[in-house]
PDB file of N, CA and C in Angstrom:
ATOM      1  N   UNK A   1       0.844  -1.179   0.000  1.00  0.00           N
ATOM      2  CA  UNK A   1       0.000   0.000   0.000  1.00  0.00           C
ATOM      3  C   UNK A   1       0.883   1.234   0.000  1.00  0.00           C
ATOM      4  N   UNK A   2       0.739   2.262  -0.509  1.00  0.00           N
ATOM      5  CA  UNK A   2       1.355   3.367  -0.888  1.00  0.00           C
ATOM      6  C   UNK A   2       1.081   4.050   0.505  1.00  0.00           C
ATOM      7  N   UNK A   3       2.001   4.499   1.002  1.00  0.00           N
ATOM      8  CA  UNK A   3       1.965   5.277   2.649  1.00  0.00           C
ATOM      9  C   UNK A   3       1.926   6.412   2.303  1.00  0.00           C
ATOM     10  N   UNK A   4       1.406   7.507   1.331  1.00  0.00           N
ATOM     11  CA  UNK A   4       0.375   8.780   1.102  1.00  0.00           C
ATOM     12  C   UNK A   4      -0.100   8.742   1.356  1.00  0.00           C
ATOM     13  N   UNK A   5      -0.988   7.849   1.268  1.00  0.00           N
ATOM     14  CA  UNK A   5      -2.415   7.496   0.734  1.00  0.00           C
ATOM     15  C   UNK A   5      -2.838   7.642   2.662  1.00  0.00           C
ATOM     16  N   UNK A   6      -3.614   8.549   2.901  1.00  0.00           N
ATOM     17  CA  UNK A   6      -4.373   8.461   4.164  1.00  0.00           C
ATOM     18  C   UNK A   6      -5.664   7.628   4.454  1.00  0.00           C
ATOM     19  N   UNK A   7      -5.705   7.591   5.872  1.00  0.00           N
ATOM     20  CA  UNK A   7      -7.083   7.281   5.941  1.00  0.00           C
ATOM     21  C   UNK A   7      -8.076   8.540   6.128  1.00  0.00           C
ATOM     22  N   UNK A   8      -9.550   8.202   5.536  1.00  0.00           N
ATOM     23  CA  UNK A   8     -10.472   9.327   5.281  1.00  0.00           C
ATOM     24  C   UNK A   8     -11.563   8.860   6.186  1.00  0.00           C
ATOM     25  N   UNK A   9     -11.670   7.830   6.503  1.00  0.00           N
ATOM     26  CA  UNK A   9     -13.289   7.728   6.966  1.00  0.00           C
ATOM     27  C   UNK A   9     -12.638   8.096   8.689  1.00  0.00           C
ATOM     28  N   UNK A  10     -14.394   8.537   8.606  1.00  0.00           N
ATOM     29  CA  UNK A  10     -14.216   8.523  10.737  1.00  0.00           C
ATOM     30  C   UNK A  10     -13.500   9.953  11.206  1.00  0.00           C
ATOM     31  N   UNK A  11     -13.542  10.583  10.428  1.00  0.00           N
ATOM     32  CA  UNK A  11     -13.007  12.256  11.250  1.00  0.00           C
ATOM     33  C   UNK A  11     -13.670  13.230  11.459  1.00  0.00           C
ATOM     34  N   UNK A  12     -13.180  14.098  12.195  1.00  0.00           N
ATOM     35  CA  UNK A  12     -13.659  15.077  12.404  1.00  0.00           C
ATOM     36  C   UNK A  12     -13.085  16.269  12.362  1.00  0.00           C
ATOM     37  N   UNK A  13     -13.091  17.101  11.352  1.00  0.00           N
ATOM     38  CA  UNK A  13     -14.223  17.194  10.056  1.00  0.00           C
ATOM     39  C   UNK A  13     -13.983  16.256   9.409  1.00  0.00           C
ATOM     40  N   UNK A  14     -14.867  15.985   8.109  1.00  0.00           N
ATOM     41  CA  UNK A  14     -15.014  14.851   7.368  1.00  0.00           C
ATOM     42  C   UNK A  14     -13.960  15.099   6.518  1.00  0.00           C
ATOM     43  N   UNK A  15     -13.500  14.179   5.721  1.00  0.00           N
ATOM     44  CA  UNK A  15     -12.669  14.441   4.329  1.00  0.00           C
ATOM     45  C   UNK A  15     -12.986  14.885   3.501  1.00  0.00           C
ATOM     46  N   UNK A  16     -11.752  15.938   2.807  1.00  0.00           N
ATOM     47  CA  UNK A  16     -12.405  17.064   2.008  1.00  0.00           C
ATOM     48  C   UNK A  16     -12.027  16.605   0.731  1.00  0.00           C
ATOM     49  N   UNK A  17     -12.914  17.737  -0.371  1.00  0.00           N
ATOM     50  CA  UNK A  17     -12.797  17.068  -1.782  1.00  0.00           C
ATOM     51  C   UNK A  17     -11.112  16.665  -2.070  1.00  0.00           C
ATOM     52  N   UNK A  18     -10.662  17.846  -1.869  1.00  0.00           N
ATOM     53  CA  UNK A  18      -8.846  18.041  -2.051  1.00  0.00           C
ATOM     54  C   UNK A  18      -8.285  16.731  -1.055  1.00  0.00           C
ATOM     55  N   UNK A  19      -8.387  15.908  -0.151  1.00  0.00           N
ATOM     56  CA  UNK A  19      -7.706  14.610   0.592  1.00  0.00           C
ATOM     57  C   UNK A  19      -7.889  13.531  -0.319  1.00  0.00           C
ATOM     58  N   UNK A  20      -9.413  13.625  -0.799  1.00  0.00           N
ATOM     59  CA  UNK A  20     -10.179  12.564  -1.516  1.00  0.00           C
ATOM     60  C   UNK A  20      -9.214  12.561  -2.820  1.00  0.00           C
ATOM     61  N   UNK A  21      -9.532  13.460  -3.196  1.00  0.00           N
ATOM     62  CA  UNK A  21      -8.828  13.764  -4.533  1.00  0.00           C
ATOM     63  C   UNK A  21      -7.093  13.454  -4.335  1.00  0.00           C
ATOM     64  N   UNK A  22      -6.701  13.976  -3.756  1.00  0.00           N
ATOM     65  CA  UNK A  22      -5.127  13.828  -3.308  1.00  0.00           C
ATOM     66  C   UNK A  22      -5.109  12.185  -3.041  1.00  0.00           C
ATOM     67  N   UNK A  23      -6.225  10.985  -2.287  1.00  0.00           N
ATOM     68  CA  UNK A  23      -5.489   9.887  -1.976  1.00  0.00           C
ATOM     69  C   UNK A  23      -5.668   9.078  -3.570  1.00  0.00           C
ATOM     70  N   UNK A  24      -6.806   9.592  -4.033  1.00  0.00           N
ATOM     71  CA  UNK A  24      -7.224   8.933  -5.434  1.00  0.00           C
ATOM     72  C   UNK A  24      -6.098   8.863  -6.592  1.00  0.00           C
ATOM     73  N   UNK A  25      -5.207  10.294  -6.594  1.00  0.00           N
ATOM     74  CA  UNK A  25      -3.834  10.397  -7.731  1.00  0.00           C
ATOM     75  C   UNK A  25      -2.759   9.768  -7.218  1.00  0.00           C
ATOM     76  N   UNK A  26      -2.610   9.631  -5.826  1.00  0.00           N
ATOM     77  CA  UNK A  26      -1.494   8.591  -5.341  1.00  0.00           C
ATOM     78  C   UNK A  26      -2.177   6.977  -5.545  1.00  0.00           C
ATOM     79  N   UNK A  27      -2.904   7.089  -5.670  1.00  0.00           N
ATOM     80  CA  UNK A  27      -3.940   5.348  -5.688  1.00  0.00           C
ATOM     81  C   UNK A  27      -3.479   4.791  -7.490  1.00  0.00           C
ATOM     82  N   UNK A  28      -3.695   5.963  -8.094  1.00  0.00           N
ATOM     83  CA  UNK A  28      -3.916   5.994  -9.628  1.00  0.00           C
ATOM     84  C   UNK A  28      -1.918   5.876  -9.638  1.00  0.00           C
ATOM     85  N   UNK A  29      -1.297   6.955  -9.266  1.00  0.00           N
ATOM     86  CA  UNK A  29      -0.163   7.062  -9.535  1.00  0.00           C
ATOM     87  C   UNK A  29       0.768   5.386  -9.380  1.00  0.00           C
ATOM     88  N   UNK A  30       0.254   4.652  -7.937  1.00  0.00           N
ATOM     89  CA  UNK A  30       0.730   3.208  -7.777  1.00  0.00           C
ATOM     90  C   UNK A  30       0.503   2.403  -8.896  1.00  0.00           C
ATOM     91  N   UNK A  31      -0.852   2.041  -8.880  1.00  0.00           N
ATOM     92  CA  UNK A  31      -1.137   1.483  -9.758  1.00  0.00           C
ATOM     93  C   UNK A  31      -0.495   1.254 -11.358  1.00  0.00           C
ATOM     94  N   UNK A  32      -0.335   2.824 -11.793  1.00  0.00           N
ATOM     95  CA  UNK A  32      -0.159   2.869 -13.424  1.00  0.00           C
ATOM     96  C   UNK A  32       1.460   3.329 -13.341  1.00  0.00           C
ATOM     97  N   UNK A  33       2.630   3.616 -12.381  1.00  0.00           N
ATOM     98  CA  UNK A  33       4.054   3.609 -12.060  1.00  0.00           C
ATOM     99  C   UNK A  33       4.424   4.645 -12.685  1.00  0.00           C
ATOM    100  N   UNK A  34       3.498   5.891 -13.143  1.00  0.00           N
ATOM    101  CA  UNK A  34       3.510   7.216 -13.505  1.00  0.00           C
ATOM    102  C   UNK A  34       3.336   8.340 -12.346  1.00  0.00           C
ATOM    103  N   UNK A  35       4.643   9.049 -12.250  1.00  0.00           N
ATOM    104  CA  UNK A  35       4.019  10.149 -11.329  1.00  0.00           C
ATOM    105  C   UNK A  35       2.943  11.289 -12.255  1.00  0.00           C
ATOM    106  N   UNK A  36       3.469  11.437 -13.308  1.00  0.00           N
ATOM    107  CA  UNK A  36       3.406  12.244 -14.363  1.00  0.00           C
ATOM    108  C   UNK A  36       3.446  11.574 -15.690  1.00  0.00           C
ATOM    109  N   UNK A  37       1.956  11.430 -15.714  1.00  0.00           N
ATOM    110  CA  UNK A  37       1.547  10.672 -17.413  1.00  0.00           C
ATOM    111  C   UNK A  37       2.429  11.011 -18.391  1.00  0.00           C
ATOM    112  N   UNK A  38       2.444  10.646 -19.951  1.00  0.00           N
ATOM    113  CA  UNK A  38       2.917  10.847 -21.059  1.00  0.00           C
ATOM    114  C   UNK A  38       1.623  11.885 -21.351  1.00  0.00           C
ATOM    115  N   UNK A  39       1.938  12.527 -22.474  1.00  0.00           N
ATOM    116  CA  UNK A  39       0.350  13.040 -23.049  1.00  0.00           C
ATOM    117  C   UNK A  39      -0.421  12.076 -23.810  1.00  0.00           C
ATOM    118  N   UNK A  40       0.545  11.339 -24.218  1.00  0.00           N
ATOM    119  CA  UNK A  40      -0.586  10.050 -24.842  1.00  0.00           C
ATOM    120  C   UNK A  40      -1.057   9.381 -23.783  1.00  0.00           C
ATOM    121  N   UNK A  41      -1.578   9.240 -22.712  1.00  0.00           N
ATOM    122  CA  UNK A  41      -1.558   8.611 -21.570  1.00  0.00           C
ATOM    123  C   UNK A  41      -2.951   9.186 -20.151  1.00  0.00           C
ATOM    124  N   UNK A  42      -2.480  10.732 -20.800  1.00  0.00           N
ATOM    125  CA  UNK A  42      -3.054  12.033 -19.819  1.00  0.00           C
ATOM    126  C   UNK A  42      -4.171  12.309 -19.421  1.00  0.00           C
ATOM    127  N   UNK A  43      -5.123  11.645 -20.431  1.00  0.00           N
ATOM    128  CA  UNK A  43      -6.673  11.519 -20.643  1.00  0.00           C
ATOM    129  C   UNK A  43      -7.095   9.793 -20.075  1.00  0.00           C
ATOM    130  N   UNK A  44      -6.519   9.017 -19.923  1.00  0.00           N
ATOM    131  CA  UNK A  44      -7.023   8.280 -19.497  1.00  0.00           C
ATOM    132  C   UNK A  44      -6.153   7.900 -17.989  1.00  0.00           C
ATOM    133  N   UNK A  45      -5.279   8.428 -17.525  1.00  0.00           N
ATOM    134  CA  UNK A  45      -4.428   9.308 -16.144  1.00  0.00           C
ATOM    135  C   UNK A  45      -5.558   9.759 -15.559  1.00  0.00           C
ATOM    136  N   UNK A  46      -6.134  11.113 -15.983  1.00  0.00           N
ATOM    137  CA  UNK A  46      -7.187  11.769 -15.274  1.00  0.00           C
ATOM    138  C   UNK A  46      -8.444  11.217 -15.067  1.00  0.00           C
ATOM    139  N   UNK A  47      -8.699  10.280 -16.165  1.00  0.00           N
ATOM    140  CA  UNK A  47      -9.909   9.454 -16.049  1.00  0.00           C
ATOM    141  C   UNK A  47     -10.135   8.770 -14.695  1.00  0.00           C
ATOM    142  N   UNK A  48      -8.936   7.835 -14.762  1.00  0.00           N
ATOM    143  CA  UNK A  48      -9.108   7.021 -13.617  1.00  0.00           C
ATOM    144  C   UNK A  48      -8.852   7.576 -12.319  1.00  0.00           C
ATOM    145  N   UNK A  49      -8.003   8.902 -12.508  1.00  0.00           N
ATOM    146  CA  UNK A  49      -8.446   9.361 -10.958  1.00  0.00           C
ATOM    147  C   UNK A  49      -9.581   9.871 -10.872  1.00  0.00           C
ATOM    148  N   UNK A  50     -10.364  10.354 -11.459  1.00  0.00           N
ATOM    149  CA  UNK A  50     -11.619  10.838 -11.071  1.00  0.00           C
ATOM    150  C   UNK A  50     -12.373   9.733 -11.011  1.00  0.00           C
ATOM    151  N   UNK A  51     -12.571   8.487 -11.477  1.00  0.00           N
ATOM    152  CA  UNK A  51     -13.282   7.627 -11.330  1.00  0.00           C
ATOM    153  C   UNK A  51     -12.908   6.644 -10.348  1.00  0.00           C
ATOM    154  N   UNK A  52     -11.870   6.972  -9.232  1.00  0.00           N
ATOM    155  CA  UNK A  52     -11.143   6.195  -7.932  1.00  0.00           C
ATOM    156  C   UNK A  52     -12.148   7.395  -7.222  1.00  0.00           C
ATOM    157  N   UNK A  53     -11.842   8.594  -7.271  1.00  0.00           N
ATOM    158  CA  UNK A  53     -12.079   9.988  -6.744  1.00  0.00           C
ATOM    159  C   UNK A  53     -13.884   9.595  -6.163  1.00  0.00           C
ATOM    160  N   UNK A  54     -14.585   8.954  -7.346  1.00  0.00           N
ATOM    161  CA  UNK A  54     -16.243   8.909  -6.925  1.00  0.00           C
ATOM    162  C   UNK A  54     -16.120   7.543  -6.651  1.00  0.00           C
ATOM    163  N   UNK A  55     -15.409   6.314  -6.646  1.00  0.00           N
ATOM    164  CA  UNK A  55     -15.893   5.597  -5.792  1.00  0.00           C
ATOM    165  C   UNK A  55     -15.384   5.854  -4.443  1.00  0.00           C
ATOM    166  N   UNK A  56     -14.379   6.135  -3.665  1.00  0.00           N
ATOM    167  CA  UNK A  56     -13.804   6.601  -2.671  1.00  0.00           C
ATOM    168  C   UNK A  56     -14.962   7.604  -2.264  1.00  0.00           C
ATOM    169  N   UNK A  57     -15.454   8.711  -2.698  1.00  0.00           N
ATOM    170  CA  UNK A  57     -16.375   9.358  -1.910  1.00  0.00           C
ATOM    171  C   UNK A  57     -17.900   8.437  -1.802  1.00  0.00           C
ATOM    172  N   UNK A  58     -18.234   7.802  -2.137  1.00  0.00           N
ATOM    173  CA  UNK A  58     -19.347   6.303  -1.915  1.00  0.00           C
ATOM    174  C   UNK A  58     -19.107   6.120  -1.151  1.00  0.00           C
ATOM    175  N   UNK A  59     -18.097   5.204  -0.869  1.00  0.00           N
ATOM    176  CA  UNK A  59     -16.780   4.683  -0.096  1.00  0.00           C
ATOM    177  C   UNK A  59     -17.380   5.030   1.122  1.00  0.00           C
ATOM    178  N   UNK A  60     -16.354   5.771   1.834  1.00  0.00           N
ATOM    179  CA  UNK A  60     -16.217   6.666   2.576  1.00  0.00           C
ATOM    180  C   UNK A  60     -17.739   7.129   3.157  1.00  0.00           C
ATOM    181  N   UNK A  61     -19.040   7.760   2.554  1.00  0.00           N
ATOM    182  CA  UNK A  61     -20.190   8.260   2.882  1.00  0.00           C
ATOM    183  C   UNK A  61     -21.241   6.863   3.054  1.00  0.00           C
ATOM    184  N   UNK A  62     -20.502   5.415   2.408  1.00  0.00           N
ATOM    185  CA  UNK A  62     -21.896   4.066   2.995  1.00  0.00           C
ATOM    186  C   UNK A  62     -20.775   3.838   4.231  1.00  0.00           C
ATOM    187  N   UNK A  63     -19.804   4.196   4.685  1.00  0.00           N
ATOM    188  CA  UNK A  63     -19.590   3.234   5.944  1.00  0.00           C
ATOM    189  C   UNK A  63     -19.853   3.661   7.108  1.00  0.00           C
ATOM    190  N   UNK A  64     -20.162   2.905   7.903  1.00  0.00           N
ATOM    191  CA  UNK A  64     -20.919   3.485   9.014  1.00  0.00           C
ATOM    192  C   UNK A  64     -20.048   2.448  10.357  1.00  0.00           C
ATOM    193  N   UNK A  65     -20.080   3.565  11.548  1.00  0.00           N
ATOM    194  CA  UNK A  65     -19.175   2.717  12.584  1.00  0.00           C
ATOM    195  C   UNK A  65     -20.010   3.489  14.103  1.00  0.00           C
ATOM    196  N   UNK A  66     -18.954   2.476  14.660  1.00  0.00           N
ATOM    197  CA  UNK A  66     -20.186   3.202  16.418  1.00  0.00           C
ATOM    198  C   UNK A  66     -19.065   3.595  17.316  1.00  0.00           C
ATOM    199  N   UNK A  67     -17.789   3.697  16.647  1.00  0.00           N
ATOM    200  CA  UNK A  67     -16.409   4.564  17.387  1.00  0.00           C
ATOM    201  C   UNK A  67     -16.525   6.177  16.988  1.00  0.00           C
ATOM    202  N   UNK A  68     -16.148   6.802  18.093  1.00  0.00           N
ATOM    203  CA  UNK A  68     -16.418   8.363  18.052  1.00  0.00           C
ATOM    204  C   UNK A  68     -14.935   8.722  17.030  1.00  0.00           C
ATOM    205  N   UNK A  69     -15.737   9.686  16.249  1.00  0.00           N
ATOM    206  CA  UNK A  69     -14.469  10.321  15.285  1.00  0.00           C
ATOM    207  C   UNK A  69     -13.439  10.868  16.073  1.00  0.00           C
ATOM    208  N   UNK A  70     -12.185  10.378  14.732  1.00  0.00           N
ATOM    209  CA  UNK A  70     -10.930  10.440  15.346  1.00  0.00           C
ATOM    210  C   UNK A  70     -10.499  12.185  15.283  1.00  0.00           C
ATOM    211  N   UNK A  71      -9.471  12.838  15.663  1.00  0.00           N
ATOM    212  CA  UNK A  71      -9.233  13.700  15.798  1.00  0.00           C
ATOM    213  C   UNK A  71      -7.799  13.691  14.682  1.00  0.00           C
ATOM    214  N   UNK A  72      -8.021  15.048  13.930  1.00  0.00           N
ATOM    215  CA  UNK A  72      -6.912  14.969  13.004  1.00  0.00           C
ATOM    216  C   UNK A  72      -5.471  15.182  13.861  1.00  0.00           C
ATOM    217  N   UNK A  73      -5.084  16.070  14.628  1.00  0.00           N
ATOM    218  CA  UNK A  73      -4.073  16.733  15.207  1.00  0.00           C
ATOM    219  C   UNK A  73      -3.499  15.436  15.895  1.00  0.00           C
ATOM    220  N   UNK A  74      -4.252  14.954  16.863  1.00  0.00           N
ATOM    221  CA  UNK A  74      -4.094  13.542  17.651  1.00  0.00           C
ATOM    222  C   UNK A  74      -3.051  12.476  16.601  1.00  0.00           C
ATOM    223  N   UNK A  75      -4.100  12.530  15.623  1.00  0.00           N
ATOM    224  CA  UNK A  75      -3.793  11.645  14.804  1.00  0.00           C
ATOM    225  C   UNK A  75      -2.322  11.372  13.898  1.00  0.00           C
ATOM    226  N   UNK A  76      -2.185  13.016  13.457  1.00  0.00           N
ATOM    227  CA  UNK A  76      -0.891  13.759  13.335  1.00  0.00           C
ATOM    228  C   UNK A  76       0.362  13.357  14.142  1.00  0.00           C
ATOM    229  N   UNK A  77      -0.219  13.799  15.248  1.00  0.00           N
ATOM    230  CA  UNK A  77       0.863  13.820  16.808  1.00  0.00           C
ATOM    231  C   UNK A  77       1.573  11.971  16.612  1.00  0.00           C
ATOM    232  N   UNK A  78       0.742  11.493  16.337  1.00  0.00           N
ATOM    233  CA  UNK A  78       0.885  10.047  16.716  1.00  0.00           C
ATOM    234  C   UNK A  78       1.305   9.451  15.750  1.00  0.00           C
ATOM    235  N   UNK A  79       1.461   9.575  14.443  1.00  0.00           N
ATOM    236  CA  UNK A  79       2.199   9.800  13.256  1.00  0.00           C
ATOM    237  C   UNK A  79       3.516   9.820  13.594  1.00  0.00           C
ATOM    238  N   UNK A  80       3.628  11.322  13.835  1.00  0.00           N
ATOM    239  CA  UNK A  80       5.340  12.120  14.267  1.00  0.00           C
ATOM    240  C   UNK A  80       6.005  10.835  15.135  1.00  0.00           C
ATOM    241  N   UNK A  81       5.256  10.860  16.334  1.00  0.00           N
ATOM    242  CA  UNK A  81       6.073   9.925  17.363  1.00  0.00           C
ATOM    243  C   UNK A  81       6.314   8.807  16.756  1.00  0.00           C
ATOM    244  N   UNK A  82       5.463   7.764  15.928  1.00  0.00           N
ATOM    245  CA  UNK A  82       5.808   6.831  15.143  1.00  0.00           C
ATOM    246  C   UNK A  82       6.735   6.999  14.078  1.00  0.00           C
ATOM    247  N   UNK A  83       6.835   7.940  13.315  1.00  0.00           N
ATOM    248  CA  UNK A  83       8.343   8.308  12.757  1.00  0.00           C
ATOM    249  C   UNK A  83       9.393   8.603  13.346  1.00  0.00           C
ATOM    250  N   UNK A  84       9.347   9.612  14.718  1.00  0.00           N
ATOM    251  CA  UNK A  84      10.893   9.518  15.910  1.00  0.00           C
ATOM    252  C   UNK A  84      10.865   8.283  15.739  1.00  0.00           C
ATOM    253  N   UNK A  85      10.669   7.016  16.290  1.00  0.00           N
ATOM    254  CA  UNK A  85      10.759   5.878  17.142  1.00  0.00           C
ATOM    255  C   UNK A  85      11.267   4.602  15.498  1.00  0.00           C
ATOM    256  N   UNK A  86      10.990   5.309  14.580  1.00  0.00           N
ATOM    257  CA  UNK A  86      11.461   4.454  13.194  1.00  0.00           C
ATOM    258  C   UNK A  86      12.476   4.903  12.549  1.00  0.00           C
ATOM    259  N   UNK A  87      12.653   5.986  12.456  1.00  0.00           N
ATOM    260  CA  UNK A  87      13.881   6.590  11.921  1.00  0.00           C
ATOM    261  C   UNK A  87      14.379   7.372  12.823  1.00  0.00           C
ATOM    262  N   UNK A  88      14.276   7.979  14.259  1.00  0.00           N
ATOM    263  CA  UNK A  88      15.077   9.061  14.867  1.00  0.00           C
ATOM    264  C   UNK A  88      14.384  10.006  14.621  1.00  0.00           C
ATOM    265  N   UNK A  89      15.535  11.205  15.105  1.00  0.00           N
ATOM    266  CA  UNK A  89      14.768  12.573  14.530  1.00  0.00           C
ATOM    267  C   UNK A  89      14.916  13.133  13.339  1.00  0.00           C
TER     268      UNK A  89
END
């Protein structure tokens, strides 16, 4: 799994178009081993991120859970410390 790629469901605030969109071109980018399409390529590049882009927002809006949303900053914080403790500072 590509470690960009965040998690979206369960926050508070919800995930915004720009995260959605941002995990969908790293999703697309794995997949097809292009950071940056060819132009012969570019139109069906953008395709499939927008069409990762609307199933991911489906996604994301049918799942349903009974844990209280997570907190972004928290979430952040706990990130960082998991990178000190893997690589140092």
């Amino acid at each position: 799994m590509c470690r960009n790629i965040k998690t979206l469901f369960n926050f508070e605030p919800p995930a915004t178009e720009l995260e959605i969109r941002d995990a969908s071109l790293q999703f697309v980018r794995k997949l097809s081993g292009f950071s940056v399409p060819s132009k012969a390529n570019e139109a069906a590049f953008e395709h499939a991120v927008e069409q990762v882009a609307i199933a991911a927002r489906a996604l994301v809006a049918s799942l349903v859970t009974t844990a209280a949303p997570k907190n972004r900053d928290h979430e952040a914080e706990k990130a960082r410390a998991r990178s000190v403790v893997r690589f140092g500072q």
